[in-house]
C-alpha atoms as a PDB file:
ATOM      1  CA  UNK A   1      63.172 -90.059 -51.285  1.00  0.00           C
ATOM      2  CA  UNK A   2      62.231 -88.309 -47.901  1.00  0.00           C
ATOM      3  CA  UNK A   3      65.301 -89.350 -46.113  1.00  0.00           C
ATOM      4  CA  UNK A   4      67.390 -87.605 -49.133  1.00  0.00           C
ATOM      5  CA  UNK A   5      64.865 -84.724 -48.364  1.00  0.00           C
ATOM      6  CA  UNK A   6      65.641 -84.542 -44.917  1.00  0.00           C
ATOM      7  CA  UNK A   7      69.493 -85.101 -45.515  1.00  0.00           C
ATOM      8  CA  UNK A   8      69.538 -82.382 -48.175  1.00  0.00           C
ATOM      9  CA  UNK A   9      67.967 -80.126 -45.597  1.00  0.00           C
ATOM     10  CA  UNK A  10      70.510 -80.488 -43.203  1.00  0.00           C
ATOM     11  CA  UNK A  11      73.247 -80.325 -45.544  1.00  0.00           C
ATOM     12  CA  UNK A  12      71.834 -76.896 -46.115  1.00  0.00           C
ATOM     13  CA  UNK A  13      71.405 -76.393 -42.414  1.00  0.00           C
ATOM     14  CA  UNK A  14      74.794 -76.494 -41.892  1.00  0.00           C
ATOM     15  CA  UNK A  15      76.255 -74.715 -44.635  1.00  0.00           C
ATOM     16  CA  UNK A  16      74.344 -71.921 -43.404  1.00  0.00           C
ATOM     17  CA  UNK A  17      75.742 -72.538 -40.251  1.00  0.00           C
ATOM     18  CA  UNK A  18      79.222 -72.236 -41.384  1.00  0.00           C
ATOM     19  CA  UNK A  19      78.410 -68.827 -43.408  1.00  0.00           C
ATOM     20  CA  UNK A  20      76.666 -66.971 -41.304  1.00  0.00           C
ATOM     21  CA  UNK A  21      78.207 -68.384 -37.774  1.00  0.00           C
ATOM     22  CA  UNK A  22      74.326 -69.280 -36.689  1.00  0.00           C
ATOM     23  CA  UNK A  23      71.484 -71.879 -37.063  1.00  0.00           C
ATOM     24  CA  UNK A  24      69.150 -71.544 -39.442  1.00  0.00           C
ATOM     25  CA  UNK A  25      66.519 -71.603 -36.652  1.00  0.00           C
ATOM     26  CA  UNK A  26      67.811 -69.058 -34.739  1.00  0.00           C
ATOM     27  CA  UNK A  27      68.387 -66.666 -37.509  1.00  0.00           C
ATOM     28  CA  UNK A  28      64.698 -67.471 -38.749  1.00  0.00           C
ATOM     29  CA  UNK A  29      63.686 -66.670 -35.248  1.00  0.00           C
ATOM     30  CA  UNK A  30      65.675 -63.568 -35.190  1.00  0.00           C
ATOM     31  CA  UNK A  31      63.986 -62.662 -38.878  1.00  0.00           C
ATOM     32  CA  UNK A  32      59.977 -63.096 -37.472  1.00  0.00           C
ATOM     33  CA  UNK A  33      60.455 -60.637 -34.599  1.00  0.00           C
ATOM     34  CA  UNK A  34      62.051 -58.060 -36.741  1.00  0.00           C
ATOM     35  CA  UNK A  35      58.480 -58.495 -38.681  1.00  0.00           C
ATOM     36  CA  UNK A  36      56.650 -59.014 -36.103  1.00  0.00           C
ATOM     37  CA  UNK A  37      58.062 -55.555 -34.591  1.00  0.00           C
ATOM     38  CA  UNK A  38      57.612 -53.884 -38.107  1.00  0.00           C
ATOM     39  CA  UNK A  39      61.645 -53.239 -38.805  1.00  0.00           C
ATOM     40  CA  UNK A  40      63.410 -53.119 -41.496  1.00  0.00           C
ATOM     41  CA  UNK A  41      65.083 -56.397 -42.081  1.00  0.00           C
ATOM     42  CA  UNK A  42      67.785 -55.204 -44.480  1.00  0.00           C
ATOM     43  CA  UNK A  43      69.304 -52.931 -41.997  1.00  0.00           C
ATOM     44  CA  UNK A  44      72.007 -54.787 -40.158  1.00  0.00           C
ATOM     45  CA  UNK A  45      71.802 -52.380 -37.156  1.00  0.00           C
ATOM     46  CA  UNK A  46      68.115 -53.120 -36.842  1.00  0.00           C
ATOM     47  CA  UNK A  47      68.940 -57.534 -37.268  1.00  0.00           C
ATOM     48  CA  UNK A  48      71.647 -56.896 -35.065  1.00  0.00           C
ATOM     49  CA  UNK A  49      69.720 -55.223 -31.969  1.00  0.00           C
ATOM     50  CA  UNK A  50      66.184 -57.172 -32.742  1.00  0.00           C
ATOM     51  CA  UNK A  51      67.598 -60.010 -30.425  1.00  0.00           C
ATOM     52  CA  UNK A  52      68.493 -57.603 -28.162  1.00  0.00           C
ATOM     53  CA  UNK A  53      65.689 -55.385 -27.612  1.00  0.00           C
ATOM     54  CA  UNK A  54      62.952 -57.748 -27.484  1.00  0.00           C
ATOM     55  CA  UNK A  55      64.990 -60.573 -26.266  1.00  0.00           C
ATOM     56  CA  UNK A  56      65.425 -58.740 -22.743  1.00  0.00           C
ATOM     57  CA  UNK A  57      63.233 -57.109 -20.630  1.00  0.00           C
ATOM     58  CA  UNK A  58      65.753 -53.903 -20.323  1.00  0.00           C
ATOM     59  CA  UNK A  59      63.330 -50.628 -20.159  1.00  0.00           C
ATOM     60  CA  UNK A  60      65.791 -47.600 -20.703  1.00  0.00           C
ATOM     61  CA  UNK A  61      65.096 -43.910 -19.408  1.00  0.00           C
ATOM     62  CA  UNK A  62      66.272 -42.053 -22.445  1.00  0.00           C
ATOM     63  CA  UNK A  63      64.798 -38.921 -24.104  1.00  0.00           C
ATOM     64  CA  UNK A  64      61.481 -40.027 -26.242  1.00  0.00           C
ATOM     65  CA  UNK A  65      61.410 -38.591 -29.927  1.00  0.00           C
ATOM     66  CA  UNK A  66      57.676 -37.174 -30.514  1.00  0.00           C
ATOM     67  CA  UNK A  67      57.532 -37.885 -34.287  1.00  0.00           C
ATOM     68  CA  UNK A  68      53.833 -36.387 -34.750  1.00  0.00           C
ATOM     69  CA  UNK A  69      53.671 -34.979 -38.474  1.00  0.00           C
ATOM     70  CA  UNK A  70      57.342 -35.273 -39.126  1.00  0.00           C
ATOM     71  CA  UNK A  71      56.669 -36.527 -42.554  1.00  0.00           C
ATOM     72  CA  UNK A  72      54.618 -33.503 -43.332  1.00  0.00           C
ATOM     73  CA  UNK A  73      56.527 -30.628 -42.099  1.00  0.00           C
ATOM     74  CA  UNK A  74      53.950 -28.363 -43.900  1.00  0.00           C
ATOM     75  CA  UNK A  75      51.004 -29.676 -41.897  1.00  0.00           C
ATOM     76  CA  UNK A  76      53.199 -28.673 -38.818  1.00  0.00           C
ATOM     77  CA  UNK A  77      54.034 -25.371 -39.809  1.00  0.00           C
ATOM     78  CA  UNK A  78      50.074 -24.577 -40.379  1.00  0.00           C
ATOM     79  CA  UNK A  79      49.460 -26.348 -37.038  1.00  0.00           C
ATOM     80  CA  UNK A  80      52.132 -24.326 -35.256  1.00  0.00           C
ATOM     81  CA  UNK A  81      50.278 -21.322 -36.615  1.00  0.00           C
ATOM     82  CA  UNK A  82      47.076 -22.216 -35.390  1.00  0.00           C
ATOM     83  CA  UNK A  83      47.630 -23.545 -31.671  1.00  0.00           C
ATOM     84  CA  UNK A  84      49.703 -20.170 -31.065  1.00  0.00           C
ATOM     85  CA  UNK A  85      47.132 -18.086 -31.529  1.00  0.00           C
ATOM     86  CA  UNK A  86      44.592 -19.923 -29.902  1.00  0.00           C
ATOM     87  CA  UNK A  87      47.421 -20.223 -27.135  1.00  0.00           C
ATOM     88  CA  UNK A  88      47.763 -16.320 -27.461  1.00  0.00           C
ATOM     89  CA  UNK A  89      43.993 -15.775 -27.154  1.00  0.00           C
ATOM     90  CA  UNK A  90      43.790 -18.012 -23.961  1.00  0.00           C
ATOM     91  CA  UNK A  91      46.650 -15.932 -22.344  1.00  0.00           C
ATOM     92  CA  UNK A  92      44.922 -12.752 -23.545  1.00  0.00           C
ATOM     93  CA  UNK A  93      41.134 -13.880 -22.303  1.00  0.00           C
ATOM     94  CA  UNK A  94      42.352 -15.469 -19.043  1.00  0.00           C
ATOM     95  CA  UNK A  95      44.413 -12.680 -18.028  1.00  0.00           C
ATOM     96  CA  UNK A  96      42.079 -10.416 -18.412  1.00  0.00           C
ATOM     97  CA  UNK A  97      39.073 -11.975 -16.228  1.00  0.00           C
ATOM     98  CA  UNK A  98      42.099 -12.331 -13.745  1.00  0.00           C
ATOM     99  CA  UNK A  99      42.887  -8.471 -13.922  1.00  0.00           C
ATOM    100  CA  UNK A 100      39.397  -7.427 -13.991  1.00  0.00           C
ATOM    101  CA  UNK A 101      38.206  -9.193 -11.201  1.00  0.00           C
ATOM    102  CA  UNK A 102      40.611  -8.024  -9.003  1.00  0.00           C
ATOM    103  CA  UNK A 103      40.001  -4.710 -10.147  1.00  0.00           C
ATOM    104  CA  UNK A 104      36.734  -4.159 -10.027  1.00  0.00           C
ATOM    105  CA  UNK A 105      35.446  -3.994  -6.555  1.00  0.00           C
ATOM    106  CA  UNK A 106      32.099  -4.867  -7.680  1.00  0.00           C
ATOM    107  CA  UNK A 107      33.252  -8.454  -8.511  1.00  0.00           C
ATOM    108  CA  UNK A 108      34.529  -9.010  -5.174  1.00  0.00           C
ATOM    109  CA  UNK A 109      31.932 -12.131  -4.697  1.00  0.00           C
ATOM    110  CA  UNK A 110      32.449 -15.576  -4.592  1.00  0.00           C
ATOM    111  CA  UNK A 111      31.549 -16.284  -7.838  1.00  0.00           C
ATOM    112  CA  UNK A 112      34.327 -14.188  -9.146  1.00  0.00           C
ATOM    113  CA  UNK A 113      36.105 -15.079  -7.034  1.00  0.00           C
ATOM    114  CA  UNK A 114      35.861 -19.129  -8.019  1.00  0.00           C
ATOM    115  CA  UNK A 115      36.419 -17.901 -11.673  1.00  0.00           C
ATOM    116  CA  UNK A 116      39.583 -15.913 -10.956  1.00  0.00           C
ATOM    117  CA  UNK A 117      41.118 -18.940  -9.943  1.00  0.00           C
ATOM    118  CA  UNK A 118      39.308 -21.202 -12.986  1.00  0.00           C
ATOM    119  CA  UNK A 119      41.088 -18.548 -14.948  1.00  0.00           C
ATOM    120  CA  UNK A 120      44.763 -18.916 -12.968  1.00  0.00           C
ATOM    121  CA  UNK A 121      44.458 -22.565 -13.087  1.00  0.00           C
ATOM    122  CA  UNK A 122      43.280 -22.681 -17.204  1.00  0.00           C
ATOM    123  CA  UNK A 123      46.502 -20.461 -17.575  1.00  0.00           C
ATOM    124  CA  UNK A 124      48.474 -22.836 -15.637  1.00  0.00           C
ATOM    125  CA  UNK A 125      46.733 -26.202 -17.210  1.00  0.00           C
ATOM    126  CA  UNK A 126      47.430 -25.047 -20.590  1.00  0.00           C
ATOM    127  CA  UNK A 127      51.121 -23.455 -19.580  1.00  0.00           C
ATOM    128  CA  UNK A 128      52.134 -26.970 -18.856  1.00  0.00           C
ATOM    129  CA  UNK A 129      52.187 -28.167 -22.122  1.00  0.00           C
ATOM    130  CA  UNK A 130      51.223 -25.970 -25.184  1.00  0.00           C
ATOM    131  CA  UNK A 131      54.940 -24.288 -24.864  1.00  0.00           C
ATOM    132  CA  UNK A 132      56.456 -27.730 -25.448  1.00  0.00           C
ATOM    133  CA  UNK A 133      53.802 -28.918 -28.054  1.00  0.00           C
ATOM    134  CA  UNK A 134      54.554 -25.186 -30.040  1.00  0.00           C
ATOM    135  CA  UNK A 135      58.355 -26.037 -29.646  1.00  0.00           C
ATOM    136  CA  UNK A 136      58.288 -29.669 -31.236  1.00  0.00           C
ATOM    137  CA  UNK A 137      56.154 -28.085 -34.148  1.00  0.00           C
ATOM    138  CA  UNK A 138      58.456 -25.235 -34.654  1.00  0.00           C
ATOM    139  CA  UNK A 139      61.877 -26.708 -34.055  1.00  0.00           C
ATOM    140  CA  UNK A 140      63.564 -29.568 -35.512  1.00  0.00           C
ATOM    141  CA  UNK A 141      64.428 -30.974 -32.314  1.00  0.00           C
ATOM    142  CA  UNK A 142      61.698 -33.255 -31.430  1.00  0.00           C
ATOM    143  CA  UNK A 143      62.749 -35.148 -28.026  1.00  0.00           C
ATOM    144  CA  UNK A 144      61.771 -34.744 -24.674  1.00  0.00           C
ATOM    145  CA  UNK A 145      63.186 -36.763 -21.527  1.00  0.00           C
ATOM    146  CA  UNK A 146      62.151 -39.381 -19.333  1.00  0.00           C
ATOM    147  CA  UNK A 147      61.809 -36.616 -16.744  1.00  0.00           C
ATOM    148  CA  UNK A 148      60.204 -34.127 -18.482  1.00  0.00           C
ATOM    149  CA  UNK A 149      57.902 -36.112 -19.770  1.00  0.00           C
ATOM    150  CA  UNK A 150      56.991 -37.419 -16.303  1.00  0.00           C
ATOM    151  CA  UNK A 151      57.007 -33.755 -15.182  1.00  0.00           C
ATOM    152  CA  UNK A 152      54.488 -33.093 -18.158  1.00  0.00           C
ATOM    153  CA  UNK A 153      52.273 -36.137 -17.411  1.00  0.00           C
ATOM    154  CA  UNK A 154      51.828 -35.276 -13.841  1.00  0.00           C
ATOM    155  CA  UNK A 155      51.399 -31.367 -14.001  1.00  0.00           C
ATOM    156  CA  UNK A 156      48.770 -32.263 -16.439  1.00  0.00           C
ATOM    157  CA  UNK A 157      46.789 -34.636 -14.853  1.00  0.00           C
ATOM    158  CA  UNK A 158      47.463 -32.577 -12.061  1.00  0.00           C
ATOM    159  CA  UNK A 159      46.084 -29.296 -12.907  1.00  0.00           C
ATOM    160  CA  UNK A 160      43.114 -31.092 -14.812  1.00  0.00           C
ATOM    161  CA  UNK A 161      41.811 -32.708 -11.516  1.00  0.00           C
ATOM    162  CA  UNK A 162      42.087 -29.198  -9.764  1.00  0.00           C
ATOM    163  CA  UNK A 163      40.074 -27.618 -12.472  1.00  0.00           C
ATOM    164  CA  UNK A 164      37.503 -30.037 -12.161  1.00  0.00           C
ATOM    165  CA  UNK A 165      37.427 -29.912  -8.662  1.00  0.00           C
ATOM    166  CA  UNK A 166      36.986 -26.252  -9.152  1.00  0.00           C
ATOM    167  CA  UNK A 167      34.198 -26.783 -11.464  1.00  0.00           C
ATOM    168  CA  UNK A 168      32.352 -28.950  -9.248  1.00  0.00           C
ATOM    169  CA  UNK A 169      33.068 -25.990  -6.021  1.00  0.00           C
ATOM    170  CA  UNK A 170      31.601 -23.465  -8.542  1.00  0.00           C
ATOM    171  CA  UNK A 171      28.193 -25.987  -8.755  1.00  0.00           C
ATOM    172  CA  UNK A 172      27.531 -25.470  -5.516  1.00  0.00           C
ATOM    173  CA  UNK A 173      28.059 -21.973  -5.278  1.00  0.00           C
ATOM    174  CA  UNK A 174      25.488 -21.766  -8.276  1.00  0.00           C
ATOM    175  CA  UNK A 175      23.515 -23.943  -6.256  1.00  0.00           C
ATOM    176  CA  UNK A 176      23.391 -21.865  -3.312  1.00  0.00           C
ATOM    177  CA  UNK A 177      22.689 -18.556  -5.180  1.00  0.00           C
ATOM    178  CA  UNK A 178      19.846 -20.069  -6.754  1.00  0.00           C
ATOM    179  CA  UNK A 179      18.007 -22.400  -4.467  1.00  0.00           C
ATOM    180  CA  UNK A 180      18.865 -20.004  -1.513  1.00  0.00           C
ATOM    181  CA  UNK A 181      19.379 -16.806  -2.596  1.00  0.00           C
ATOM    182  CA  UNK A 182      18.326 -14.740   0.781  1.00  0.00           C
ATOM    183  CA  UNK A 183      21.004 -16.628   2.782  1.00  0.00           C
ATOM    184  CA  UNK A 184      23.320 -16.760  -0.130  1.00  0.00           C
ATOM    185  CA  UNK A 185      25.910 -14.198   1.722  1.00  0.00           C
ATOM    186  CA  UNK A 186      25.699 -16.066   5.038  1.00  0.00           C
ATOM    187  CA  UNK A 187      26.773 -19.636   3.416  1.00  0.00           C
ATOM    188  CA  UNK A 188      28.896 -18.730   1.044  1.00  0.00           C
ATOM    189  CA  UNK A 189      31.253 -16.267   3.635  1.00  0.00           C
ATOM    190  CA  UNK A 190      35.058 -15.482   2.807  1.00  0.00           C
ATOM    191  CA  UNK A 191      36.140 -18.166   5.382  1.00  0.00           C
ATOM    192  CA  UNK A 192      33.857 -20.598   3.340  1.00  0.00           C
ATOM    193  CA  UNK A 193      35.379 -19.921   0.291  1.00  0.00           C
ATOM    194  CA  UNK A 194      39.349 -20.149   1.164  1.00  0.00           C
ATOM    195  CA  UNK A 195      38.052 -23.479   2.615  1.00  0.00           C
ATOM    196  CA  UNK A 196      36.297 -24.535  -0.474  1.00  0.00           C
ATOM    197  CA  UNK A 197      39.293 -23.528  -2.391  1.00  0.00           C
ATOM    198  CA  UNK A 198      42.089 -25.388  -0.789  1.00  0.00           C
ATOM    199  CA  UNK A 199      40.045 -28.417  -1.010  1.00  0.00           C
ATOM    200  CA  UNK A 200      39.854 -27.916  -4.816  1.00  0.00           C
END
């Protein structure tokens, strides 16, 4: 009884063998990391390349395709609304520290001075990516290179360690003010500042 078992089997084996031009193993290994990768199994493009992709360690450079809310386009239209404006209000509100600290000689002291350039680099910070982010939501392209993304990645990071550099330079001039406020003037001199500043 079990040897007719096992003899059936193979009879099967190799029938399947001489359909489909592969083992029954190998197509049943091919079929577990197409679910194990969450494709589609009756695509033939996707059983086709599953051996292929996640056979090989191959990493390609190609643009990425930011799906986000793809399947709700109305969710991205409302968020497209929303991220502009608070975009336009952080142009608007940054811009206009920046404008009225130069300005206004008053303000010439290194506290203004420290937020001036909080302001530039929030301008920049948020320069480097809302644009793209309002682009993807708007447009029906939705892919971004290898490089840009890099770019992206690294102006980021980038600007977000300057700002909290920054942040950490405008401690210490609060700091100064208040713990010594009569030689506040002395320490905190122009010379001190530039210096502080191209540290941050």
């Amino acid at each position: 009884m079990l040897e007719e078992r096992i003899i059936a089997e193979q009879e099967k084996e190799m029938i399947f063998e001489e359909q489909n031009g592969e083992s029954l193993s190998s197509a049943l290994t091919r079929y577990n990391l197409i679910l194990e990768h969450n494709l589609n199994p009756t695509y033939d493009i996707y059983t086709q390349g599953a051996l292929a992709m996640f056979g090989t360690n191959d990493s390609s450079h190609g643009p990425f395709t930011l799906l986000g809310f793809s399947e709700h386009p109305h969710l991205e239209r409302i968020l497209f609304e929303i991220i502009l404006v608070a975009y336009l209000l952080t142009l608007l509100g940054n811009t206009t520290i920046i404008l009225v600290s130069w300005l206004d000689p008053h303000l010439h002291m290194p506290m203004y001075y420290f937020l001036t350039h909080l302001s530039f680099l929030d301008l920049s910070f948020t320069t480097s990516s809302i644009p793209r982010l309002l682009y993807n939501l708007g447009g029906p392209d939705k892919t971004i290179s290898f490089a840009g993304c890099a770019l992206k990645l690294f102006l980021f990071l980038g600007l977000g360690g300057m700002e909290c550099l920054l942040l950490a330079v405008m401690q210490y001039d609060c700091f100064v003010a208040v713990c010594k406020p009569l030689h506040y003037m002395v320490i905190m001199s122009p010379s001190l500042c530039l210096q502080l500043m191209l540290v941050a």
